[in-house]
PDB file of N, CA and C in Angstrom:
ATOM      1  N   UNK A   1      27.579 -36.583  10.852  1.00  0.00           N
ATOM      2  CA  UNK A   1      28.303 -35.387  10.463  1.00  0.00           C
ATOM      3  C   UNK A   1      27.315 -34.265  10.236  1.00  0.00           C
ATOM      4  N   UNK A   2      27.410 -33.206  10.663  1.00  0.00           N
ATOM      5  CA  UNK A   2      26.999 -32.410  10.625  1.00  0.00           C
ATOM      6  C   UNK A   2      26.950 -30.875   9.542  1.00  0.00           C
ATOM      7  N   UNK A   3      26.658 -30.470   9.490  1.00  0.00           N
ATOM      8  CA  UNK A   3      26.690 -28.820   8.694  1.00  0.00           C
ATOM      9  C   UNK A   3      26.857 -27.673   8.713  1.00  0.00           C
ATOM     10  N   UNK A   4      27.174 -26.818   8.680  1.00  0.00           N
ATOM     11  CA  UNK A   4      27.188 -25.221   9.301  1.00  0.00           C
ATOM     12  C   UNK A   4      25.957 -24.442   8.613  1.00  0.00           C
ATOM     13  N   UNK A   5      25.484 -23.735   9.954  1.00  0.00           N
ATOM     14  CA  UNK A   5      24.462 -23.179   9.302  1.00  0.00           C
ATOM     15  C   UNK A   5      24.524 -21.565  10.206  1.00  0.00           C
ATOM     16  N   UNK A   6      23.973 -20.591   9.545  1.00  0.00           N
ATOM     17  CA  UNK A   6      24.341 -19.301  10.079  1.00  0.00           C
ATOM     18  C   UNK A   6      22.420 -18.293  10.618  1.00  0.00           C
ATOM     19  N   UNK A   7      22.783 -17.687  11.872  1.00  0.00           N
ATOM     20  CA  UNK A   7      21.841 -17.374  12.321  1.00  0.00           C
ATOM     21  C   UNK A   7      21.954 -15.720  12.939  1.00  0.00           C
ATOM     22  N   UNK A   8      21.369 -15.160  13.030  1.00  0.00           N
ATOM     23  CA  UNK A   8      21.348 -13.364  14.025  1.00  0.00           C
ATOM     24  C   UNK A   8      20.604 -13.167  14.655  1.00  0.00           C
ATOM     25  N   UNK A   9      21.037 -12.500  15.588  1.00  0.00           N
ATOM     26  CA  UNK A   9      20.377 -11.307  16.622  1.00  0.00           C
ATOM     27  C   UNK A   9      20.323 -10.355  16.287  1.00  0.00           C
ATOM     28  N   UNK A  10      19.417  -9.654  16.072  1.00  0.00           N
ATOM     29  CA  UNK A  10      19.568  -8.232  15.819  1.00  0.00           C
ATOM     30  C   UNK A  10      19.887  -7.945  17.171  1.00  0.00           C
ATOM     31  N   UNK A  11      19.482  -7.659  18.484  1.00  0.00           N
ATOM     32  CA  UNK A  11      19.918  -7.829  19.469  1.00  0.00           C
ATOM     33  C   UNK A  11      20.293  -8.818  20.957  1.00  0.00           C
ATOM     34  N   UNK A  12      21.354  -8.856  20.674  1.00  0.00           N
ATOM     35  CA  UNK A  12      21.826 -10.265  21.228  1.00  0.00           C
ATOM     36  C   UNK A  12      21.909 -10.099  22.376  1.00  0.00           C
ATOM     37  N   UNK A  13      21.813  -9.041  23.150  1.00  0.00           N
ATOM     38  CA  UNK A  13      21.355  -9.272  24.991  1.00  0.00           C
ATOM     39  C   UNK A  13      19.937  -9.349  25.157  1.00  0.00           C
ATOM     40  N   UNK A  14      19.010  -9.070  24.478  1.00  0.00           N
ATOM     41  CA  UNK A  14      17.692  -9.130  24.485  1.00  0.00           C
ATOM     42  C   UNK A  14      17.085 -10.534  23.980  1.00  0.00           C
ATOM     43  N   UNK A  15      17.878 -10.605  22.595  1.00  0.00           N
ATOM     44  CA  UNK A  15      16.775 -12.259  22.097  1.00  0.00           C
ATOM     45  C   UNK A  15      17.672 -13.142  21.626  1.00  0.00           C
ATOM     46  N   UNK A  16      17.158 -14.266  21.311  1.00  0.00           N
ATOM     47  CA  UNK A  16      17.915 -15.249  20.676  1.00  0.00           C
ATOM     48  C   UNK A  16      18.277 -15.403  19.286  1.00  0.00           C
ATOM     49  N   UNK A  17      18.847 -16.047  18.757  1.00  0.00           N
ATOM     50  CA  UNK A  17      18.975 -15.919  16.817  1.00  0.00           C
ATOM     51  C   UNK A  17      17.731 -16.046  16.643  1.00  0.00           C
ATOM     52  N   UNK A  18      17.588 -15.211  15.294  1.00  0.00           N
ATOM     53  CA  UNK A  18      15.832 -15.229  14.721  1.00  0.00           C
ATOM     54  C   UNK A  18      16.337 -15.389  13.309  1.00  0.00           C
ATOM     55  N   UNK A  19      16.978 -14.897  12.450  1.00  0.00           N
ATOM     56  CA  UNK A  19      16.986 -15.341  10.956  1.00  0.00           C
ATOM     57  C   UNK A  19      17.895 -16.906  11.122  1.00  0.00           C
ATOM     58  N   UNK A  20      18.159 -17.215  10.030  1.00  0.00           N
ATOM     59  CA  UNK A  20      18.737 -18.667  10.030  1.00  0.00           C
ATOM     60  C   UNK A  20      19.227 -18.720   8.104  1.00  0.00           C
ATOM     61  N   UNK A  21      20.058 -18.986   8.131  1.00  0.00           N
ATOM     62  CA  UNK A  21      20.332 -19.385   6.298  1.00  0.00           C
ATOM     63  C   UNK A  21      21.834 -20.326   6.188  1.00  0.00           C
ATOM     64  N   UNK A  22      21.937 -20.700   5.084  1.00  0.00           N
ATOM     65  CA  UNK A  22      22.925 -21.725   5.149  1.00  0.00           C
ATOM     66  C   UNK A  22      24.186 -21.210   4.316  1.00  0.00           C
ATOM     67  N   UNK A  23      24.306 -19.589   4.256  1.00  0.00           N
ATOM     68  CA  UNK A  23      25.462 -18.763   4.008  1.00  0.00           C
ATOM     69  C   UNK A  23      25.354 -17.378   4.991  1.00  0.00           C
ATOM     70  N   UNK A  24      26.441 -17.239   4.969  1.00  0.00           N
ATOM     71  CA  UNK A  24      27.034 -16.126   6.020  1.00  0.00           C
ATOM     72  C   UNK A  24      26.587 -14.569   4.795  1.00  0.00           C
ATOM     73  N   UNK A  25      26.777 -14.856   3.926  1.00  0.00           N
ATOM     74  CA  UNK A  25      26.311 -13.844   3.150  1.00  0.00           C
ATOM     75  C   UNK A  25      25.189 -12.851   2.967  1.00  0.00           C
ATOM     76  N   UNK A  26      24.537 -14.589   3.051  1.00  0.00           N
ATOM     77  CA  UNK A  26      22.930 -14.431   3.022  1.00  0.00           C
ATOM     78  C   UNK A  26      22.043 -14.011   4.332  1.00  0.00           C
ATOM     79  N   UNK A  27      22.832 -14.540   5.293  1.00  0.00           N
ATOM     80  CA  UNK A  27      22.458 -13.820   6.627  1.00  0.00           C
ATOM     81  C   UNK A  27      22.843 -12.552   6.692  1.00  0.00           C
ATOM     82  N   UNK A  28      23.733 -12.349   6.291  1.00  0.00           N
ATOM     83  CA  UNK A  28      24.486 -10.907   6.650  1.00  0.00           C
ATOM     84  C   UNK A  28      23.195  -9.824   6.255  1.00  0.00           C
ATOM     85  N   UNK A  29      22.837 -10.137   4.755  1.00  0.00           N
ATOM     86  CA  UNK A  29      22.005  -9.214   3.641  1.00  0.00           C
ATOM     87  C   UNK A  29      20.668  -9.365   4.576  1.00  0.00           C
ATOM     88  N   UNK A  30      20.399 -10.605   4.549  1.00  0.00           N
ATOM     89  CA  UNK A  30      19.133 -10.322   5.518  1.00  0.00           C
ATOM     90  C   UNK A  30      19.237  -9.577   7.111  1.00  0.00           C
ATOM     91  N   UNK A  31      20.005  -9.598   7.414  1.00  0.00           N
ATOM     92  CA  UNK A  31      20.284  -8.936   8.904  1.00  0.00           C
ATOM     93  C   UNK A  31      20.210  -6.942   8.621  1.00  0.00           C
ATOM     94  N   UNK A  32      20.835  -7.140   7.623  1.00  0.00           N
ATOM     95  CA  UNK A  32      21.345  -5.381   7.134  1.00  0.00           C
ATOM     96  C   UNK A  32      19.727  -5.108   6.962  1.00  0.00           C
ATOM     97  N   UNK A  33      18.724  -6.007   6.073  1.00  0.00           N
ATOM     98  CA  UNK A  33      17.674  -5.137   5.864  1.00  0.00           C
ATOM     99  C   UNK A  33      16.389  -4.872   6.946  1.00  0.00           C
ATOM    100  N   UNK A  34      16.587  -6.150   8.065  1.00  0.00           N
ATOM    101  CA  UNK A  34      16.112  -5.893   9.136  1.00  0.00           C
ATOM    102  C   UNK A  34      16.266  -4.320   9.874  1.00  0.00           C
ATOM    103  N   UNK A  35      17.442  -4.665  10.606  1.00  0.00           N
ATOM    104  CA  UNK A  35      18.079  -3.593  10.962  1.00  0.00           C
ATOM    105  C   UNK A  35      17.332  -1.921  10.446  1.00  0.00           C
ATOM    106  N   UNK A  36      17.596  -1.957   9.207  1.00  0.00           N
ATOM    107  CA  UNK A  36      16.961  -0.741   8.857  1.00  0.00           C
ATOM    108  C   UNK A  36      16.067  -0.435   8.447  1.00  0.00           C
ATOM    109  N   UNK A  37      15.075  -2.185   8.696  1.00  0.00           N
ATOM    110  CA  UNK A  37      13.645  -1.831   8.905  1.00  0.00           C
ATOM    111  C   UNK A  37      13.022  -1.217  10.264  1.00  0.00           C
ATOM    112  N   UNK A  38      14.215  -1.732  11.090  1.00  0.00           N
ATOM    113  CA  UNK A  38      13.439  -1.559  12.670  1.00  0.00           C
ATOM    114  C   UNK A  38      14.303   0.332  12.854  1.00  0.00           C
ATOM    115  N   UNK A  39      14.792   0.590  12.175  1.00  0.00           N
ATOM    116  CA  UNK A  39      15.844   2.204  12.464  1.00  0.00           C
ATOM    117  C   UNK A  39      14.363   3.133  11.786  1.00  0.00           C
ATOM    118  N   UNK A  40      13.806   2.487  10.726  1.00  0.00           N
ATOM    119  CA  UNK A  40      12.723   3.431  10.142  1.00  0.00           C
ATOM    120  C   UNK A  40      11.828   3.545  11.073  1.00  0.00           C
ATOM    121  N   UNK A  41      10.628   2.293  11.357  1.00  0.00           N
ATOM    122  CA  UNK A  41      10.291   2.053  12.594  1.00  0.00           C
ATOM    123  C   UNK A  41      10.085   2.258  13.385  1.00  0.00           C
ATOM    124  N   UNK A  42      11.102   2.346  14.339  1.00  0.00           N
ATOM    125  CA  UNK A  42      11.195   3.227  15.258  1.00  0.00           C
ATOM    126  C   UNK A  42      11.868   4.095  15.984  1.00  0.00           C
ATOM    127  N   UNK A  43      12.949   4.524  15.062  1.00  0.00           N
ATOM    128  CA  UNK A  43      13.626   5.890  14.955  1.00  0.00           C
ATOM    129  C   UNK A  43      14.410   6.088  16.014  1.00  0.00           C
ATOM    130  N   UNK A  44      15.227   4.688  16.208  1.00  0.00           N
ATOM    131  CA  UNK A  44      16.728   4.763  17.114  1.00  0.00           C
ATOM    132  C   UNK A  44      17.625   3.848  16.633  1.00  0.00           C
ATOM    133  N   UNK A  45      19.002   4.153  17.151  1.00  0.00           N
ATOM    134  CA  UNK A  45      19.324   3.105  16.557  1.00  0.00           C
ATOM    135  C   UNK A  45      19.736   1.729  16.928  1.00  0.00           C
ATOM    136  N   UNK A  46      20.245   0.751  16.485  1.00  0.00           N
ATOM    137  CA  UNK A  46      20.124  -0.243  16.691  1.00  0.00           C
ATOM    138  C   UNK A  46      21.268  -0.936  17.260  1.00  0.00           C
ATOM    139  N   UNK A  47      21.469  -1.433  18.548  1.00  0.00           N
ATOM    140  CA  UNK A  47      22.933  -1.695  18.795  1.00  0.00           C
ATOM    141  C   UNK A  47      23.378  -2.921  18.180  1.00  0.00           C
ATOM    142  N   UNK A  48      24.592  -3.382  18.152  1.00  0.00           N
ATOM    143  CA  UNK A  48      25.474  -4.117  17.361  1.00  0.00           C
ATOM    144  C   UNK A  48      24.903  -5.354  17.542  1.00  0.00           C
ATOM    145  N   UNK A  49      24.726  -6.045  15.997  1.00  0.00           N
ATOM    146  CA  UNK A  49      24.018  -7.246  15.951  1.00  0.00           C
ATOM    147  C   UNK A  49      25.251  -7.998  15.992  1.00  0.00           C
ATOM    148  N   UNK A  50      24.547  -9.570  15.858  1.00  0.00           N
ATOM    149  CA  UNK A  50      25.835 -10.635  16.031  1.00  0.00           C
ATOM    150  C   UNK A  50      25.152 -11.562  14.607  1.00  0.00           C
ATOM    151  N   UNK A  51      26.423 -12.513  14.368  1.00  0.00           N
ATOM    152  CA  UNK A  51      25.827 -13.216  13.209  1.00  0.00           C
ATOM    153  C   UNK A  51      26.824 -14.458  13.960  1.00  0.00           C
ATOM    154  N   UNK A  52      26.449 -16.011  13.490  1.00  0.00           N
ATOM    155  CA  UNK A  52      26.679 -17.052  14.669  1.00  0.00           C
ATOM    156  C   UNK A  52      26.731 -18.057  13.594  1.00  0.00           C
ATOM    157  N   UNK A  53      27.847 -18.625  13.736  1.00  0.00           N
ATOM    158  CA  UNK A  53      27.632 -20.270  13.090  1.00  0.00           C
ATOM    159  C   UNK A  53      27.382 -21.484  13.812  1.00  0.00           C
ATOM    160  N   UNK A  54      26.616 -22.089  13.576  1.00  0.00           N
ATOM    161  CA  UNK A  54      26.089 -23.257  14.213  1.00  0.00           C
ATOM    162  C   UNK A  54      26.566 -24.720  13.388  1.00  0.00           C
ATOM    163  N   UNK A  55      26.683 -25.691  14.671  1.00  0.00           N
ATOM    164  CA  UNK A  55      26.588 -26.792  13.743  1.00  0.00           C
ATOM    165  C   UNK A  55      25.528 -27.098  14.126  1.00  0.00           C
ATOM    166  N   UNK A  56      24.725 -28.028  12.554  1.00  0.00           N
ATOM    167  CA  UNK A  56      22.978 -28.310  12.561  1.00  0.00           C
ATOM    168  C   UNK A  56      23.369 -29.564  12.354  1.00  0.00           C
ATOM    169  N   UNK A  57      22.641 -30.418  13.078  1.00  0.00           N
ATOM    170  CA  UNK A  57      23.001 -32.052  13.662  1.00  0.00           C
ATOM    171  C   UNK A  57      21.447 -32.810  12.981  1.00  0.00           C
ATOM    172  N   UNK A  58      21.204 -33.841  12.523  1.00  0.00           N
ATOM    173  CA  UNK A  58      20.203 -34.511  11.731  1.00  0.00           C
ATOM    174  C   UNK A  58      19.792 -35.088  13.590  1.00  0.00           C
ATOM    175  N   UNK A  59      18.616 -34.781  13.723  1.00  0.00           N
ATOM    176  CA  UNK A  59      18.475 -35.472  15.171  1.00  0.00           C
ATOM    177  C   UNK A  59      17.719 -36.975  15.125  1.00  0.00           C
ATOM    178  N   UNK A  60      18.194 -37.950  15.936  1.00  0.00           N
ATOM    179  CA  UNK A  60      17.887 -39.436  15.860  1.00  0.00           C
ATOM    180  C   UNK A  60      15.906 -39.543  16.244  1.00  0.00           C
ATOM    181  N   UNK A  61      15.552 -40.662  16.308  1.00  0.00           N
ATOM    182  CA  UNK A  61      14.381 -40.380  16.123  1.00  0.00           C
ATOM    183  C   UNK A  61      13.667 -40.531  17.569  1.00  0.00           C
ATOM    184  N   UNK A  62      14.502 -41.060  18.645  1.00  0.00           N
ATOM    185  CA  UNK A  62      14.337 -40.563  20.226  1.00  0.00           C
ATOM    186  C   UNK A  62      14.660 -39.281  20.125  1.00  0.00           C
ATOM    187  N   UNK A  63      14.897 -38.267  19.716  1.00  0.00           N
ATOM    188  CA  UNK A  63      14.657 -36.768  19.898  1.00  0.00           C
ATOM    189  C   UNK A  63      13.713 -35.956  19.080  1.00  0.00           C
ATOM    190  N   UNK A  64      13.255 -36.655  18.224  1.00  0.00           N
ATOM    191  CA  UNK A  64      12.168 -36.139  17.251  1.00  0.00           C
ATOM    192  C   UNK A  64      10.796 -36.247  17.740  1.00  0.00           C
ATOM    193  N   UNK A  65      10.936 -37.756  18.817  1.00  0.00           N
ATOM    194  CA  UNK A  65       9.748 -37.946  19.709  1.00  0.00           C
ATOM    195  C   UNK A  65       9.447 -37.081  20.996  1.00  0.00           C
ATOM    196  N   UNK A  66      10.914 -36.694  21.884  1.00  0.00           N
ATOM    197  CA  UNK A  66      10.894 -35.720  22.426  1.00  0.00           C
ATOM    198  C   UNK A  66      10.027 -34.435  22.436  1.00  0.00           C
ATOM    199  N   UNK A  67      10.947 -34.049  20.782  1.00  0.00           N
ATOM    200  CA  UNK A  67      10.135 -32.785  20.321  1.00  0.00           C
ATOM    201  C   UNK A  67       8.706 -33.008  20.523  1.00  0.00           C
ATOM    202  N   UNK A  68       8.126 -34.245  19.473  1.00  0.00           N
ATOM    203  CA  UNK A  68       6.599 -34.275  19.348  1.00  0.00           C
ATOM    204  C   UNK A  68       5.903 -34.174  20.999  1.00  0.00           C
ATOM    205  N   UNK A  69       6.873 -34.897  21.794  1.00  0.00           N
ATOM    206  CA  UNK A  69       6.584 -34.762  23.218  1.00  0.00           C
ATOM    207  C   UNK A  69       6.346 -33.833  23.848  1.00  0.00           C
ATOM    208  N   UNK A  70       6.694 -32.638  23.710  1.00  0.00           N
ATOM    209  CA  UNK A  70       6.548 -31.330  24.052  1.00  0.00           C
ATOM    210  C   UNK A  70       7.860 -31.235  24.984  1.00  0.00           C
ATOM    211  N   UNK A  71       8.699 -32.122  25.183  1.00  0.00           N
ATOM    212  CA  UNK A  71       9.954 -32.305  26.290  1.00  0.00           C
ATOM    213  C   UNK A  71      11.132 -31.887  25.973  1.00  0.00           C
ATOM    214  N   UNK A  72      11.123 -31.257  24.596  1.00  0.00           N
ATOM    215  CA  UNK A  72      12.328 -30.968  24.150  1.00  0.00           C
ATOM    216  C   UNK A  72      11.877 -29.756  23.004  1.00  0.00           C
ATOM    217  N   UNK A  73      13.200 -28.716  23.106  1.00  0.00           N
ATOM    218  CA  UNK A  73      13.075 -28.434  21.980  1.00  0.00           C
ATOM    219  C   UNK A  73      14.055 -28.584  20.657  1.00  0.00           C
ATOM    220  N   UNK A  74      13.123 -28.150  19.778  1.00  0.00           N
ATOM    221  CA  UNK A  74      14.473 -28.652  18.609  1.00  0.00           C
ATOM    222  C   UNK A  74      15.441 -28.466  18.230  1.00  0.00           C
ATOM    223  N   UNK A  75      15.389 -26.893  18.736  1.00  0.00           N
ATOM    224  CA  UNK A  75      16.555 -26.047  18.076  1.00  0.00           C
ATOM    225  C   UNK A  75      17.914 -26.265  19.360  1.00  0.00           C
ATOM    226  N   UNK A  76      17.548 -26.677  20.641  1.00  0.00           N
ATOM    227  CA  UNK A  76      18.610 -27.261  21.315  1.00  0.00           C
ATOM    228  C   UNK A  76      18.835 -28.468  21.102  1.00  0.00           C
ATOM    229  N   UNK A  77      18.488 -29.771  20.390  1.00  0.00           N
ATOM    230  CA  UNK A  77      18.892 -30.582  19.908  1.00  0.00           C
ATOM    231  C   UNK A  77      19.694 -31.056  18.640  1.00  0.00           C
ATOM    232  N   UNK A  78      19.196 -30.189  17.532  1.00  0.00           N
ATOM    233  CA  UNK A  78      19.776 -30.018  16.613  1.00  0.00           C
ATOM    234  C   UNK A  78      21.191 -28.729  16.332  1.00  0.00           C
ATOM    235  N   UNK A  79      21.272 -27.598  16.953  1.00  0.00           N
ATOM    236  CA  UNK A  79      22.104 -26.900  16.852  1.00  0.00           C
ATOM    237  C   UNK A  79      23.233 -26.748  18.050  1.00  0.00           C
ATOM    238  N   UNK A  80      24.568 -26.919  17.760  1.00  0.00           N
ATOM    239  CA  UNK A  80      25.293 -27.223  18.390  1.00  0.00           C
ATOM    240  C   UNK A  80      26.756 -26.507  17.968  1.00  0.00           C
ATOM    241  N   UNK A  81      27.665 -25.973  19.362  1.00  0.00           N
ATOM    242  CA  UNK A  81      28.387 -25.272  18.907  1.00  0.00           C
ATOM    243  C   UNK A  81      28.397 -24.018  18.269  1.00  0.00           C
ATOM    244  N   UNK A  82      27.841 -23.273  18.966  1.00  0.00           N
ATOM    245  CA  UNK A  82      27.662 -21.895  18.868  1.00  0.00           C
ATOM    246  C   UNK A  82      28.837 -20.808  18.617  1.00  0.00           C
ATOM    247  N   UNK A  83      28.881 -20.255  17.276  1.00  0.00           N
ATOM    248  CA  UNK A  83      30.196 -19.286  17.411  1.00  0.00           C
ATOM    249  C   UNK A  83      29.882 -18.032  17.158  1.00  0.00           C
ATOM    250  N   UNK A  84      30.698 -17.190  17.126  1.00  0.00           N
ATOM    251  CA  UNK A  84      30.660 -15.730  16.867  1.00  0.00           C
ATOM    252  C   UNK A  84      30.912 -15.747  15.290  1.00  0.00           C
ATOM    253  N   UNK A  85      30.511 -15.124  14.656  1.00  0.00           N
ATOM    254  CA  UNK A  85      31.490 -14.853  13.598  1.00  0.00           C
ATOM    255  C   UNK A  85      31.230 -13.492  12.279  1.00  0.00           C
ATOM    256  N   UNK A  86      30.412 -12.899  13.413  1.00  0.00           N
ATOM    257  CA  UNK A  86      30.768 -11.568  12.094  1.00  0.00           C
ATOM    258  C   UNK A  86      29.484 -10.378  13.479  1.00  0.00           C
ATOM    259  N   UNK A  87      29.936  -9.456  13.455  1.00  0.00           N
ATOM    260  CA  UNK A  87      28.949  -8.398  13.787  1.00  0.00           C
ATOM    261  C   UNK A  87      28.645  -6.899  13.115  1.00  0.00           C
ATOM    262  N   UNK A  88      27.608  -6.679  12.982  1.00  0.00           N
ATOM    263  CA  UNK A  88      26.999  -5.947  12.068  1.00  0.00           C
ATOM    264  C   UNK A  88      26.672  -4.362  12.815  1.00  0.00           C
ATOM    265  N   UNK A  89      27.141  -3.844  12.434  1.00  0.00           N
ATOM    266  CA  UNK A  89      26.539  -2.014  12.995  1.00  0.00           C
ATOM    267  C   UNK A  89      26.100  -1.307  11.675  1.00  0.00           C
ATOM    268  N   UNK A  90      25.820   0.087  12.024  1.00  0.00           N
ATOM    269  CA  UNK A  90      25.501   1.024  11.400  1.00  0.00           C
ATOM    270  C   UNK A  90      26.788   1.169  10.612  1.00  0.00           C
ATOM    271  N   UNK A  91      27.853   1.486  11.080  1.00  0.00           N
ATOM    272  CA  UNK A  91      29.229   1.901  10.324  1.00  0.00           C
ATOM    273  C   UNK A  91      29.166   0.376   9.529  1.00  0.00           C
ATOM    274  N   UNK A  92      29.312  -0.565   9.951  1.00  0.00           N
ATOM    275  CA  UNK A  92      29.648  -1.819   8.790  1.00  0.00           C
ATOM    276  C   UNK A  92      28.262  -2.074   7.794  1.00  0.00           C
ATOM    277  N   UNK A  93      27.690  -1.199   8.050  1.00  0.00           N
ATOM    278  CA  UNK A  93      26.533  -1.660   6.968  1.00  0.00           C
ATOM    279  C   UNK A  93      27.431  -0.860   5.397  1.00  0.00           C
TER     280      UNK A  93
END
């Protein structure tokens, strides 16, 4: 059984989730202060982030060897079920 765990893009056609926390809250707050670290920065603004729930899976220990293997990575083994679930702009800050 697994867990929900919550992750963002600040920009989600460009990169993959980069924060990670185990409340939607707490991602959110951390996403908002990114955001208007990178608006100071570099003085544009920032298009619409995404915030994502994941399920985070305990991985067996043939995939942990993987990892150590260099044949896998972790974060596609362990995170699973990718959703949408909140997006962040300038107006919703």
């Amino acid at each position: 059984m697994g867990i929900t765990v919550y992750a963002y893009a600040v920009e989600p056609a460009a990169s993959t989730a980069t924060g990670f926390g185990n409340s939607i809250e707490g991602v959110a707050a951390e996403l908002r202060k990114v955001r208007a670290e990178i608006a100071l920065e570099d003085g544009y603004e920032v298009p619409i982030s995404e915030i994502y729930a994941f399920d985070l899976h305990r991985p067996d220990i043939d995939q942990i060897l993987a990892v150590l293997s260099g044949d896998a990575d972790l974060r596609d083994l362990i995170l699973k079920n990718k959703r949408l679930v909140m997006t962040i702009s300038d107006e919703s800050a």
